[in-house]
Protein backbone atom coordinates (compact mmCIF):
# COMPACT_ATOMS: atom_id res chain seq x y z
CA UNK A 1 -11.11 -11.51 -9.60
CA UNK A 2 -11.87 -14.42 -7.04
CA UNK A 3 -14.37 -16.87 -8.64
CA UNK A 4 -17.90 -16.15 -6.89
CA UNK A 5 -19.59 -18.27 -4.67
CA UNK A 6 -23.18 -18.79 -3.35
CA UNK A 7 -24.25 -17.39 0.37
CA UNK A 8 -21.88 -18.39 3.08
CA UNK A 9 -24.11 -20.96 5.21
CA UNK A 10 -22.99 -24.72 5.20
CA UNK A 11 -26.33 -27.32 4.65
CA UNK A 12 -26.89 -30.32 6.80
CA UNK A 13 -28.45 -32.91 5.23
CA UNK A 14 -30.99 -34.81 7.72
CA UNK A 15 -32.61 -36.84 4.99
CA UNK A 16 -32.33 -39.25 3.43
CA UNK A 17 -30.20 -40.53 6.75
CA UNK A 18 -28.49 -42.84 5.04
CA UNK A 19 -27.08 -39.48 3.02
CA UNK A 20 -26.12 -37.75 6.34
CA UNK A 21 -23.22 -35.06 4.96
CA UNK A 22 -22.51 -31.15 4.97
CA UNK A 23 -23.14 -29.32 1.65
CA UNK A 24 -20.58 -26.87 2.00
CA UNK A 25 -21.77 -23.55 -0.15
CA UNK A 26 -18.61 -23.72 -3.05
CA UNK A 27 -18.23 -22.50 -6.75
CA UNK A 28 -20.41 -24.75 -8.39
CA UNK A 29 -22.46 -26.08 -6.23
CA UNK A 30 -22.01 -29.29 -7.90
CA UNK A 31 -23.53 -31.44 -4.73
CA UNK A 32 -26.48 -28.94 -3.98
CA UNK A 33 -26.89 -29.46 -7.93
CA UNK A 34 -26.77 -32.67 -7.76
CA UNK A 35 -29.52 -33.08 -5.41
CA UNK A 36 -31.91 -30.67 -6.90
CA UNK A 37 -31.53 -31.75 -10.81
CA UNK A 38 -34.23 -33.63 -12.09
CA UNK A 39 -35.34 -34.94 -15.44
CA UNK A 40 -37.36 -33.03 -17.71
CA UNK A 41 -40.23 -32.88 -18.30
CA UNK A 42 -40.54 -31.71 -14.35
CA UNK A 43 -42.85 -29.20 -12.77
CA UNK A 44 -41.47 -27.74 -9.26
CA UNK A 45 -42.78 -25.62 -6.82
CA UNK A 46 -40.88 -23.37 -4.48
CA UNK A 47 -42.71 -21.85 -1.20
CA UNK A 48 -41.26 -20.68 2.31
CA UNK A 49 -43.27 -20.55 5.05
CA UNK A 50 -43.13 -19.19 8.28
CA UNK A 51 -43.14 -21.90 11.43
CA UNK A 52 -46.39 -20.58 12.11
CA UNK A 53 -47.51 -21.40 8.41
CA UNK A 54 -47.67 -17.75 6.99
CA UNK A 55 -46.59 -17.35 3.29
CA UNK A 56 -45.71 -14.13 3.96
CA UNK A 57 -44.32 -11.90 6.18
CA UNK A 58 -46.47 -8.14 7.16
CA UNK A 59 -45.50 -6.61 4.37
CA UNK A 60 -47.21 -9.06 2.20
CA UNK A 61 -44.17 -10.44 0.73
CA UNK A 62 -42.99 -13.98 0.86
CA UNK A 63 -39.09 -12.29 0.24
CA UNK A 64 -39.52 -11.00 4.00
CA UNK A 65 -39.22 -14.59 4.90
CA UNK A 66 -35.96 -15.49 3.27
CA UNK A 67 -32.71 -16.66 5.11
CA UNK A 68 -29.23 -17.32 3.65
CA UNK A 69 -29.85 -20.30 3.27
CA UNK A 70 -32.99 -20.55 1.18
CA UNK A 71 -31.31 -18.14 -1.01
CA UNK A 72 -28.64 -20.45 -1.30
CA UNK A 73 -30.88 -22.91 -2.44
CA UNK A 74 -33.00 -20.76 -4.34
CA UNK A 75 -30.60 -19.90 -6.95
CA UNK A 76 -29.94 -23.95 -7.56
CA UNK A 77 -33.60 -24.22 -8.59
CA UNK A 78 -33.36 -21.21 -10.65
CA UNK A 79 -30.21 -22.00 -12.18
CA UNK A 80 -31.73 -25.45 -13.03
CA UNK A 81 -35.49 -23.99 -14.61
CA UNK A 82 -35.84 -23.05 -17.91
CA UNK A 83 -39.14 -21.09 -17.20
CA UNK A 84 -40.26 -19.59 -13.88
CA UNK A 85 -44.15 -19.55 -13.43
CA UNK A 86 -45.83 -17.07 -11.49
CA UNK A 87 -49.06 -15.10 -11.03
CA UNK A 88 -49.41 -11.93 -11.41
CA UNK A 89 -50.24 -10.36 -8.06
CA UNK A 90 -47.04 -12.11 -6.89
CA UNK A 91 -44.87 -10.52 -9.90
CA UNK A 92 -46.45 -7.13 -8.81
CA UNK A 93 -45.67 -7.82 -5.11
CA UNK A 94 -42.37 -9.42 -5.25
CA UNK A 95 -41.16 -7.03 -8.08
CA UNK A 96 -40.19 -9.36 -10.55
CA UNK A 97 -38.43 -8.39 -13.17
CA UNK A 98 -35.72 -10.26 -15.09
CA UNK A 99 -34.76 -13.66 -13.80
CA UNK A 100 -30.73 -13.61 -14.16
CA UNK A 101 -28.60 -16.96 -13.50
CA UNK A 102 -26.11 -16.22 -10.45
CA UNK A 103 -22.65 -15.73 -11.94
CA UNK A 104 -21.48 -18.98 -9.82
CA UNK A 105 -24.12 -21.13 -11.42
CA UNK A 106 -23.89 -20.44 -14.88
CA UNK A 107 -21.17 -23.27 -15.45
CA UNK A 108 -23.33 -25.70 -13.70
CA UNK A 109 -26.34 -24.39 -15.62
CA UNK A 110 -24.70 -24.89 -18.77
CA UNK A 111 -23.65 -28.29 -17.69
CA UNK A 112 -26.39 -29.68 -17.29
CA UNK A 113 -27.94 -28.13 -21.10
CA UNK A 114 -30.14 -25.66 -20.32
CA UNK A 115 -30.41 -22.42 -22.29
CA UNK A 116 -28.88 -18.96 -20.77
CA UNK A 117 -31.85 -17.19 -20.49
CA UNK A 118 -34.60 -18.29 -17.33
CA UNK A 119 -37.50 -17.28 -19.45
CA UNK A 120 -41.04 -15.67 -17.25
CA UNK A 121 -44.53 -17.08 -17.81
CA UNK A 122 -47.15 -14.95 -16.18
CA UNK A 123 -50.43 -16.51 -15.57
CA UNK A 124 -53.03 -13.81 -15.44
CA UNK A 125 -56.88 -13.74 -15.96
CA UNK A 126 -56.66 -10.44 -17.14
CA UNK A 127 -53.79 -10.46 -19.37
CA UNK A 128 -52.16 -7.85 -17.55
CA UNK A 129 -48.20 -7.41 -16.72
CA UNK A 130 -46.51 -3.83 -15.31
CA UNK A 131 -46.23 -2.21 -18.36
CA UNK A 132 -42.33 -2.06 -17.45
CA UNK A 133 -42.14 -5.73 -17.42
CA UNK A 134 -44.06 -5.92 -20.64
CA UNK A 135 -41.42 -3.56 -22.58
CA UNK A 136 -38.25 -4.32 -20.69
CA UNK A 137 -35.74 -6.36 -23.25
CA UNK A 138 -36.98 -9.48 -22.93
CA UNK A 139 -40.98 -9.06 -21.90
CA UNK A 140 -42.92 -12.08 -20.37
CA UNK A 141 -45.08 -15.12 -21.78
CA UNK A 142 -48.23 -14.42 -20.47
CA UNK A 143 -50.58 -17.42 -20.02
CA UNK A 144 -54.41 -15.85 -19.95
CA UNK A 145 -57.81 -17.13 -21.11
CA UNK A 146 -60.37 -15.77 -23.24
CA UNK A 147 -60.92 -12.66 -21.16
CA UNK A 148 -57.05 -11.56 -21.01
CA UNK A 149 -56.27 -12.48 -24.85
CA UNK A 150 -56.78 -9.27 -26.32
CA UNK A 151 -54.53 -7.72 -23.53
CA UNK A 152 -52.25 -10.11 -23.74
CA UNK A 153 -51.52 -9.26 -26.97
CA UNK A 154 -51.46 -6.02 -26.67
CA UNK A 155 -48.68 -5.89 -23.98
CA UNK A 156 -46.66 -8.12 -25.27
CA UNK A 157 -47.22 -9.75 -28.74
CA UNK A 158 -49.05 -12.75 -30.27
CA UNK A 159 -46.12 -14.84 -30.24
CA UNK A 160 -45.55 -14.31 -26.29
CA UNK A 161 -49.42 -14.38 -25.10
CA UNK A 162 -50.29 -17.97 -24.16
CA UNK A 163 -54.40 -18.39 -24.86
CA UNK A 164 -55.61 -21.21 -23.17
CA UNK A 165 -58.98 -21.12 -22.24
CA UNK A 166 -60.32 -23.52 -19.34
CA UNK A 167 -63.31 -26.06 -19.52
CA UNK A 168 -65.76 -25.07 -17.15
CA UNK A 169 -64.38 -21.01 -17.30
CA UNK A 170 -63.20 -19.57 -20.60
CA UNK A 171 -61.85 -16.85 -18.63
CA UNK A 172 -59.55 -18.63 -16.69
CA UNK A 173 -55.89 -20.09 -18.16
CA UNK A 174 -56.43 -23.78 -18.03
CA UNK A 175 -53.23 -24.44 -16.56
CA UNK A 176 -52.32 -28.55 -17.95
CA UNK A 177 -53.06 -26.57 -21.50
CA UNK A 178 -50.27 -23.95 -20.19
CA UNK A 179 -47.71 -26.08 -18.90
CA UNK A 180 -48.46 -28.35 -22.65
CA UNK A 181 -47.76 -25.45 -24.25
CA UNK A 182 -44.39 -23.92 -22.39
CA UNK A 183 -42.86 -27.40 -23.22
CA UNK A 184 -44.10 -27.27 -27.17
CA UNK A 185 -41.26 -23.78 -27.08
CA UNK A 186 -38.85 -26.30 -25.69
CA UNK A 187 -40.00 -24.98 -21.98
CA UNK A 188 -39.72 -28.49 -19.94
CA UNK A 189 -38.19 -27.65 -16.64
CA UNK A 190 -41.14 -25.12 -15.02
CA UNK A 191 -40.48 -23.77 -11.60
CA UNK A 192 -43.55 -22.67 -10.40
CA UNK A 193 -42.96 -19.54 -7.38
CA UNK A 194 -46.57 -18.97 -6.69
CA UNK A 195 -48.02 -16.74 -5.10
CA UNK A 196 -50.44 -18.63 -2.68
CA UNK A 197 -53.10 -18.89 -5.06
CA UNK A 198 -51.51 -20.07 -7.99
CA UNK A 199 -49.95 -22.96 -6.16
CA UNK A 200 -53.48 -23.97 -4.98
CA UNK A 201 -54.88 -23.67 -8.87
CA UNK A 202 -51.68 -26.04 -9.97
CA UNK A 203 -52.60 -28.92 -7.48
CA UNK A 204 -56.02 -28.47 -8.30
CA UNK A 205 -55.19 -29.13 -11.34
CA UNK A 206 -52.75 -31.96 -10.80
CA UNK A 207 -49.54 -30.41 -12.65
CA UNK A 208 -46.77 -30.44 -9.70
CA UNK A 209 -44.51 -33.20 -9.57
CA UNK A 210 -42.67 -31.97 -7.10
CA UNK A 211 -42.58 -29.22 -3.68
CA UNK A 212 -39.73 -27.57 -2.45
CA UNK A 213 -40.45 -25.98 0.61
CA UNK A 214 -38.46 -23.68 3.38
CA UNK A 215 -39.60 -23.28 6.84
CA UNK A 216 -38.02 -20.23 8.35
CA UNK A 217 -37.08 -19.87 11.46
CA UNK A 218 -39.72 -17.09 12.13
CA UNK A 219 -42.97 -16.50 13.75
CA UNK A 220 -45.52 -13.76 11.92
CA UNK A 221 -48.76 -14.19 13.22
CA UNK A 222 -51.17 -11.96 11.49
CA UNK A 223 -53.80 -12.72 8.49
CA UNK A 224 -51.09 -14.38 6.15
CA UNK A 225 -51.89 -17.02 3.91
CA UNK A 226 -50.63 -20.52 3.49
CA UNK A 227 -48.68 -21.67 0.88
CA UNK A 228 -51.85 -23.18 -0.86
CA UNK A 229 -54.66 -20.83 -0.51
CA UNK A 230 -58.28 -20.28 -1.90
CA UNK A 231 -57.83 -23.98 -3.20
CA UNK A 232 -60.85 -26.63 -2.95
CA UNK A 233 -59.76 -29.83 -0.52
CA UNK A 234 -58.22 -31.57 -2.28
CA UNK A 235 -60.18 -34.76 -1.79
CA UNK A 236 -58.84 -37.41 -1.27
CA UNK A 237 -55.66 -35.83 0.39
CA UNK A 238 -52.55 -36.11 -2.31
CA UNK A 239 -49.85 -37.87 -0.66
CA UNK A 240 -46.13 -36.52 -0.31
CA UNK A 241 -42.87 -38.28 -0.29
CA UNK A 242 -40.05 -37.07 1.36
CA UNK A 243 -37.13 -36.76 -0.29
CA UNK A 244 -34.74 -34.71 1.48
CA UNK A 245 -34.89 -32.10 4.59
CA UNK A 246 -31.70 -29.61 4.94
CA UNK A 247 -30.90 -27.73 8.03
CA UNK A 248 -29.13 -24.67 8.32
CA UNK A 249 -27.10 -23.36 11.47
CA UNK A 250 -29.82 -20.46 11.85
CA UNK A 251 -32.69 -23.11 11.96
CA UNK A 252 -33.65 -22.50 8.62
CA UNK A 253 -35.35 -26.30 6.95
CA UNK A 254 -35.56 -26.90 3.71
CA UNK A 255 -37.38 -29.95 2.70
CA UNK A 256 -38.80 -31.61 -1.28
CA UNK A 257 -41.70 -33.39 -1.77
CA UNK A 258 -42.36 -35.79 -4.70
CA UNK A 259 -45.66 -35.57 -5.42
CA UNK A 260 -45.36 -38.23 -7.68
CA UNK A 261 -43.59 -41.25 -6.46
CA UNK A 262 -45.69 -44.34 -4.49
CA UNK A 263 -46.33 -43.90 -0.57
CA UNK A 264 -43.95 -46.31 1.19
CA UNK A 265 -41.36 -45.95 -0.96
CA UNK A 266 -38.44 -44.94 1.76
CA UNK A 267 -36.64 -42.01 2.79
């Protein structure tokens, strides 16, 4: 059987310029690896966007917005999580379900130290998961407050419901206290998916160190929302450093913020 490999679109790299070079997609993806792999502890985010800004597409969906190649790059920043962090009207929308490693990646994922298994952390207010999800072989962490616990629990155990009550709203996960406790099971590399909402809540709440972000080559119009929605301004403005923009024959960009490092720093 020939050795799989990831989608069939080559990646420009336009920055950093002095890094100018094709990541061609191979078995591996050691480069593309490379690039992405960070040191732990490390909280990502992953968004696409439309050109016009929409996080989703009209069937309220950010999937709808996918190309080749932010699949291709997608399954790097799986392959190098060892929790994926989502919301719950985004696991309900998207379908989510279990979060397997693509058979080319597994090596690399190894590799690098990681466990086999991309575990799912749901943060929910109401401590609710599809009841699928919450019996399937493997059921989520749920990350809740006070109101959800009891659910929480209920769905899927005391040893996989998170409680972490906010401050100011007991009700609410406070979501420092989540990400604290995903890396006290050993949790350290979070990739955070969204939706919309969630993103806004974890930059609120100053826990990303880092935004990937596609920009596909699409217009939609319509009442979508940004990637960071329902958020307070953030005030002052959080400054972004660029540290890398990819290009794909279709158009497709795909750029990653450090959220972290000092303004000025170079590209």
């Amino acid at each position: 059987m020939p050795e799989p490999t990831p989608p069939d679109v080559p990646l420009d790299v336009l920055v950093p310029v002095t890094d100018r070079r094709t990541l061609a997609p191979v078995p591996g993806e050691a480069e593309l690896v490379a690039l992405l792999v960070r040191d732990a502890p490390h909280v990502r985010a992953n968004m696409v966007a439309s050109v016009d800004g929409a996080a989703t597409g009209g069937d309220d969906r950010s999937g709808s917005l996918g190309t080749p190649a932010d699949a291709r790059v997608f399954a790097v920043l799986r392959a190098l999580a060892e929790v994926v962090l989502v919301g719950a009207g985004t696991v309900r929308a998207e379908g989510y379900r279990e979060l397997p490693v693509a058979d080319h990646l597994r090596a690399a994922r190894t590799a690098a130290g990681l466990p086999e298994v991309v575990e799912l952390a749901v943060v929910t207010r109401r401590g609710d998961v599809p009841a699928d999800l919450a019996t399937g072989a493997r059921p989520p962490l749920v990350v809740t407050g006070a109101a959800g616990a009891a659910r929480a629990r209920d769905l899927v155990g005391p040893d996989r419901a998170l409680v972490v009550p906010g401050h100011d709203d007991p009700d609410s996960p406070d979501l420092p206290a989540a990400v604290a406790a995903l890396r006290a099971r050993g949790l350290t590399r979070v990739l955070a998916e969204g939706g919309p909402g969630l993103l806004g809540d974890l930059l609120v709440a100053d826990v990303v160190d880092e935004l990937c972000l596609t920009t596909s080559p699409t217009l939609a119009a319509g009442p979508a929302p940004r990637v960071v929605h329902g958020a307070p301004w953030l005030a002052p403005p959080r400054p972004a450093h660029l540290r890398h923009v990819l290009h794909a024959p279709d158009g497709t960009l795909l750029t990653c913020w450090d959220l972290r490092a000092a303004v000025g720093s170079g590209a």
